[in-house]
Protein backbone atom coordinates (compact mmCIF):
# COMPACT_ATOMS: atom_id res chain seq x y z
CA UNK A 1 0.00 0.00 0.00
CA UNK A 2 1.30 3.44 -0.90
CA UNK A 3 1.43 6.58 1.26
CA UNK A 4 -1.26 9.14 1.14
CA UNK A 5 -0.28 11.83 -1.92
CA UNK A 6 -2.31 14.78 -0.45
CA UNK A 7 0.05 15.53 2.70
CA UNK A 8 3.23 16.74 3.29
CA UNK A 9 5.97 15.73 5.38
CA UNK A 10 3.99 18.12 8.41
CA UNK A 11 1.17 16.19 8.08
CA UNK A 12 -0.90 19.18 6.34
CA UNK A 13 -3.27 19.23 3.21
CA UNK A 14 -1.43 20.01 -0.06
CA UNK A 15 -2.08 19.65 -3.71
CA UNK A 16 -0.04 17.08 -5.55
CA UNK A 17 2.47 18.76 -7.59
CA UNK A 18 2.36 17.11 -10.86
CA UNK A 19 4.68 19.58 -12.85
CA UNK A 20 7.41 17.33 -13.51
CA UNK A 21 5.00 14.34 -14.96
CA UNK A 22 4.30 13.48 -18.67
CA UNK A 23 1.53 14.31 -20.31
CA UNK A 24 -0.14 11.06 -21.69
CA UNK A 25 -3.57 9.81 -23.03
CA UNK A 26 -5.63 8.71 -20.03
CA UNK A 27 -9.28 7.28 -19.54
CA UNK A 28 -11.53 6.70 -16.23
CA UNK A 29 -14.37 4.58 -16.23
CA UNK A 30 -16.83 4.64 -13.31
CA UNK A 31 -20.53 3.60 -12.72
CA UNK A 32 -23.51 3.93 -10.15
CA UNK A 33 -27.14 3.23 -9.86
CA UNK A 34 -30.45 4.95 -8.33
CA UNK A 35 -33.61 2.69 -7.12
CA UNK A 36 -36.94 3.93 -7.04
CA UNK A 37 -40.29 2.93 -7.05
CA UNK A 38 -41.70 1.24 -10.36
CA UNK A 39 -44.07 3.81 -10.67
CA UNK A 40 -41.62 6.55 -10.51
CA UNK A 41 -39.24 4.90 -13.09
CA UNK A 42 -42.65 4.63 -15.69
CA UNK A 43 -43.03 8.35 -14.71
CA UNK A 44 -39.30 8.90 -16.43
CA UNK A 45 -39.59 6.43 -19.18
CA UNK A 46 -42.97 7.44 -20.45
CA UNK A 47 -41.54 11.35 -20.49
CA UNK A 48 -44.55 12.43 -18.62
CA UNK A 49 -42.60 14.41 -15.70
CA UNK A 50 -43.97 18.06 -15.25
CA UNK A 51 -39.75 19.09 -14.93
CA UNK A 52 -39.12 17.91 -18.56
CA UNK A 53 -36.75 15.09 -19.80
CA UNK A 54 -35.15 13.54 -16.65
CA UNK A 55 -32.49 11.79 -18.57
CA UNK A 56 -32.11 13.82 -20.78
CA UNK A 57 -30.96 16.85 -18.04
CA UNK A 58 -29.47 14.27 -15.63
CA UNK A 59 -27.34 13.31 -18.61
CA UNK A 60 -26.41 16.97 -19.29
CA UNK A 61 -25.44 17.65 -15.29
CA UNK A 62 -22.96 14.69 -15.52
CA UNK A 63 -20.96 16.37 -17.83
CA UNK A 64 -20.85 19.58 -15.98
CA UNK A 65 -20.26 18.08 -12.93
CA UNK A 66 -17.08 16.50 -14.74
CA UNK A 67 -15.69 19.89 -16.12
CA UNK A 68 -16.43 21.42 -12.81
CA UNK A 69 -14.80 18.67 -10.16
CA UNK A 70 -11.89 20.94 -9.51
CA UNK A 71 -14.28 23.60 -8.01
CA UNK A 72 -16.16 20.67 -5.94
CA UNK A 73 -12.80 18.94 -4.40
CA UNK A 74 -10.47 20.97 -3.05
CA UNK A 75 -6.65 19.21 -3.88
CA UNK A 76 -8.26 18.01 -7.53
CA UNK A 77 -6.37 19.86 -10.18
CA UNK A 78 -8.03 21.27 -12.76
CA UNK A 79 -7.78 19.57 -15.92
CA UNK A 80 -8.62 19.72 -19.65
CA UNK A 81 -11.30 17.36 -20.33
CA UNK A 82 -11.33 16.35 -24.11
CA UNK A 83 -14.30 13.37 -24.11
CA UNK A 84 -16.67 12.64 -21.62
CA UNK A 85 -19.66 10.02 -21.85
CA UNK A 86 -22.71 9.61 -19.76
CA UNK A 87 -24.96 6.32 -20.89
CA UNK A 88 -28.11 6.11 -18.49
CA UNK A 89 -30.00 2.92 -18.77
CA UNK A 90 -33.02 2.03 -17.25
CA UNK A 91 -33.03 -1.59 -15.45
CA UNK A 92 -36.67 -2.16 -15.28
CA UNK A 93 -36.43 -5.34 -13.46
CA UNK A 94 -34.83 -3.57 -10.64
CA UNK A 95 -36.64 -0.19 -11.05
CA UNK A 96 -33.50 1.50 -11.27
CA UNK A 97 -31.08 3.60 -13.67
CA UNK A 98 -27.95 2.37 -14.25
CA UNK A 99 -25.54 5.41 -14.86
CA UNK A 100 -21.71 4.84 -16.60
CA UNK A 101 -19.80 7.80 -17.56
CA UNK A 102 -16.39 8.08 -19.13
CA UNK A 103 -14.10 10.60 -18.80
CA UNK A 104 -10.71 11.09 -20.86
CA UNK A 105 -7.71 13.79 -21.20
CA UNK A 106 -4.43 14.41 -22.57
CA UNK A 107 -3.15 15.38 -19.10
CA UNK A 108 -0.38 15.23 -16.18
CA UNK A 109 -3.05 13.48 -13.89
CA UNK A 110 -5.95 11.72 -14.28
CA UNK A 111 -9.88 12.03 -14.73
CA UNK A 112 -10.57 9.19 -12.42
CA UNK A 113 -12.30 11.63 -10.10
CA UNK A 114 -14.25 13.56 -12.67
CA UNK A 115 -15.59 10.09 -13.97
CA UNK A 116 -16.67 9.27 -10.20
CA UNK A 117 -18.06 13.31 -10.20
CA UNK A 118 -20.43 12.88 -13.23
CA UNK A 119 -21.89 9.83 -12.31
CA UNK A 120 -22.71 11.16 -8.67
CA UNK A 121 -23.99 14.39 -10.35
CA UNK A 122 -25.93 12.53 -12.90
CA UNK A 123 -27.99 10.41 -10.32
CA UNK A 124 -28.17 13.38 -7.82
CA UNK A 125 -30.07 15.06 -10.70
CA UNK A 126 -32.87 12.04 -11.47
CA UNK A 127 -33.19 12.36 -7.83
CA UNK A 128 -33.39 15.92 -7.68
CA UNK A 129 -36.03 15.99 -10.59
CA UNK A 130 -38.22 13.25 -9.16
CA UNK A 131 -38.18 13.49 -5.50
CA UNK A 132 -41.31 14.89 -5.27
CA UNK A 133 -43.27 11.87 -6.08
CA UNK A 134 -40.31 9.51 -4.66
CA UNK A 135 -38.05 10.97 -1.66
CA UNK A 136 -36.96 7.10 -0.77
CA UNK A 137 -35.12 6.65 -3.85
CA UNK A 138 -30.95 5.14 -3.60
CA UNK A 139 -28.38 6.08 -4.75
CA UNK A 140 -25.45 3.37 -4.23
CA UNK A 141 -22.65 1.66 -5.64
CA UNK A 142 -21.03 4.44 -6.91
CA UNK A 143 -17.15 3.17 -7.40
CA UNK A 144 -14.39 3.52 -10.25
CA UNK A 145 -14.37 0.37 -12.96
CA UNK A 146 -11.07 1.39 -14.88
CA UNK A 147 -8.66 3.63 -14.86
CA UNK A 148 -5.81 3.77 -17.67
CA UNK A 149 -2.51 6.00 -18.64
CA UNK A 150 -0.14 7.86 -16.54
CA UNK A 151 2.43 6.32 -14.35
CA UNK A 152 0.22 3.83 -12.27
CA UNK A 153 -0.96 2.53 -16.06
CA UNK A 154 -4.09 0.23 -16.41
CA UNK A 155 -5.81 -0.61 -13.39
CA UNK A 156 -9.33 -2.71 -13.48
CA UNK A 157 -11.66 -3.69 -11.14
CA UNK A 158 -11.73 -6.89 -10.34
């Protein structure tokens, strides 16, 4: 196990400095899900929600979430995002939506946290749009799949 990158040798918060490393290709895959009732998910899929397309703006959020993470986390660096992917897909057997987004860049560090960003953001915003009809929904199992490029290389879920 590797030492924690965020603190200094006083044992105080600090951001990484990544000045010195290569800029390389680099990809971060991450997924989540949100439950809700079956009558709420019909609500979505039959686009009869009074707030408009619930995918649709949930998918939209994602992405901004991404391009915004370094506002939202204080030692993230700010990075240029050059492809980012957010596939929502109902599961109606579980009355859920499955969310996967996909972040890439051509950076010094990596995207895994703006991957892990859009995905909450995504779900946050179906939740958002349809609590009113369904405040128990979940939202769980939020966690990175892959990660590749930089030093560290390809990692993978296992």
């Amino acid at each position: 196990m590797g030492k924690l990158t965020h603190f200094n040798s006083q044992g105080e918060a600090h951001m990484v400095d990544v000045g010195d490393k290569p800029v390389s290709q680099r990809q971060a895959v991450a997924e989540g899900s949100i439950y809700m009732q079956a009558d709420t998910l019909k609500l979505i899929l039959e686009g009869k929600h009074k707030k408009g397309d619930v995918l649709g703006i949930a998918r939209v959020a994602g992405i901004m979430a991404a391009k915004k993470t370094a506002d939202l986390i204080p030692l993230c660096h700010p990075i240029s995002i050059t492809h980012i992917e957010i596939d929502l897909q109902p599961r109606k057997g579980d009355n859920a939506i499955y969310c996967r987004a996909v972040t890439e860049t051509r950076d010094q560090t990596g995207v895994e946290m703006e991957a892990l960003t859009a995905v909450q953001i995504a779900l946050l915003t179906i939740y958002d749009m349809c609590k009113a009809v369904d405040r128990g929904m979940k939202i769980t199992d939020i966690q990175l799949l892959e990660k590749t490029g930089g030093k560290s290389g390809h990692w993978t879920r296992r």
